[in-house]
Protein backbone atom coordinates (compact mmCIF):
# COMPACT_ATOMS: atom_id res chain seq x y z
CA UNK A 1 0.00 0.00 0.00
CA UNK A 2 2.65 2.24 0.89
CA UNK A 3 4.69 1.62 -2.24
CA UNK A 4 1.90 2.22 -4.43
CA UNK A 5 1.14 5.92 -2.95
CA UNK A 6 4.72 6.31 -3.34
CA UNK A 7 4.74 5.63 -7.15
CA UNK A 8 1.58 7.60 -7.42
CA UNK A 9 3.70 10.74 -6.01
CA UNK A 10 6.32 9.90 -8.46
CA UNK A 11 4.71 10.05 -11.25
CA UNK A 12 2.66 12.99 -10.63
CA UNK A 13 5.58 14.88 -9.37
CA UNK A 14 7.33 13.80 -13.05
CA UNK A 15 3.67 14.75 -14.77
CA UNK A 16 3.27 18.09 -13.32
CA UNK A 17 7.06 19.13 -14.12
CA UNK A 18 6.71 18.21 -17.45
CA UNK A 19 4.27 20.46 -17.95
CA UNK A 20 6.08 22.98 -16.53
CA UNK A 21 9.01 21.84 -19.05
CA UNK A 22 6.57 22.33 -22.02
CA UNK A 23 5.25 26.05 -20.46
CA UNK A 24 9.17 26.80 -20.29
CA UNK A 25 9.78 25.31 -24.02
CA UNK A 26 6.57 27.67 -25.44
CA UNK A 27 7.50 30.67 -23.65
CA UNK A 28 10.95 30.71 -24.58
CA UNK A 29 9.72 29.93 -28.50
CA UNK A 30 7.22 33.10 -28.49
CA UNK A 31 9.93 35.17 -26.72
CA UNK A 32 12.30 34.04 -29.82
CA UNK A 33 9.43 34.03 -32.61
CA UNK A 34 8.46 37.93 -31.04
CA UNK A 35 11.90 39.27 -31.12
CA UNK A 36 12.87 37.70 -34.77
CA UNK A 37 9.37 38.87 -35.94
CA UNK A 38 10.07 42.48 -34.69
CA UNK A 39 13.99 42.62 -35.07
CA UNK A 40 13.72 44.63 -38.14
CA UNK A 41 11.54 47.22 -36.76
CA UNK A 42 14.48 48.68 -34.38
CA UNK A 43 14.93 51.75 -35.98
CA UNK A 44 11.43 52.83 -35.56
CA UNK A 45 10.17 51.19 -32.18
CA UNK A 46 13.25 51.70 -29.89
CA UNK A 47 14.61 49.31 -27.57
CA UNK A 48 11.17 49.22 -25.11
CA UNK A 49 9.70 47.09 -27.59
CA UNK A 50 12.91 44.52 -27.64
CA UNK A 51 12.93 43.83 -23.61
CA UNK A 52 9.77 42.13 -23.25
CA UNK A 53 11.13 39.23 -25.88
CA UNK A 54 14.30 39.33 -24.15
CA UNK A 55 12.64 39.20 -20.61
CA UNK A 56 10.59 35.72 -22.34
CA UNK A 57 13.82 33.95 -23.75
CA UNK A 58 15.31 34.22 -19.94
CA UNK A 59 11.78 33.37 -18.10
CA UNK A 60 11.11 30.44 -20.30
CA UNK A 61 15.00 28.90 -20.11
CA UNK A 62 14.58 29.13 -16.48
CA UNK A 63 11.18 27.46 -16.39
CA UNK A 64 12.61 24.85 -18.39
CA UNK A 65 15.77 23.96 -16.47
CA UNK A 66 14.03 23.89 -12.60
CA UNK A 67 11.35 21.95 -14.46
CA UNK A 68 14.33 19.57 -15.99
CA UNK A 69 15.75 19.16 -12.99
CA UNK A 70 12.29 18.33 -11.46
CA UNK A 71 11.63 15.94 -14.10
CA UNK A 72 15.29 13.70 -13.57
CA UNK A 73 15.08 14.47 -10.13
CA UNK A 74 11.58 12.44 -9.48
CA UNK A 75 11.66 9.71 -12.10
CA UNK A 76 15.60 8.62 -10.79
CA UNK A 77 14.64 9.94 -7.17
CA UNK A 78 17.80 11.92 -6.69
CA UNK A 79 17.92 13.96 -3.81
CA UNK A 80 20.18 15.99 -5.05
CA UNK A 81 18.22 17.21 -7.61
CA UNK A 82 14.82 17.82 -6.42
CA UNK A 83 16.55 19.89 -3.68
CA UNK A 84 17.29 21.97 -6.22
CA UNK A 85 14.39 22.29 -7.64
CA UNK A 86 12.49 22.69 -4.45
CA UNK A 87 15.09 25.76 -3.45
């Protein structure tokens, strides 16, 4: 019984971090697909424009490497690495 609640915690801990993984892998890929849309436009926007993709590419490689480390961390149960993802 025990075991089995265990597992369940696993894999739900794995699920929910790889959904984090894809939010990270989408928000980086708007953040790059904005600032390559826009890139040509720099002489007539200014550089507020160019921040907010910038400020995207960071959030969403961030996302994706707690929520990598989340991911290894809970299907190999390392301790090691889902301290770091819980710090």
């Amino acid at each position: 019984m025990d075991s089995i609640v265990m597992s369940c915690i696993k894999y739900l801990l794995f699920l929910f971090n790889l959904l984090f993984a894809i939010s990270g892998i989408v928000i980086l890929s708007v953040g790059i697909m904005i600032h390559e849309m826009y890139s040509n436009y720099s002489v007539f926007i200014g550089d507020k424009l160019f921040s907010l993709p910038l400020i995207f590419i960071v959030v969403g490689i961030f996302i994706f490497v707690v929520a990598f480390f989340g991911c290894c961390g809970a299907i190999k149960e390392s301790n090691y690495m889902l301290i770091t993802v819980s710090t």
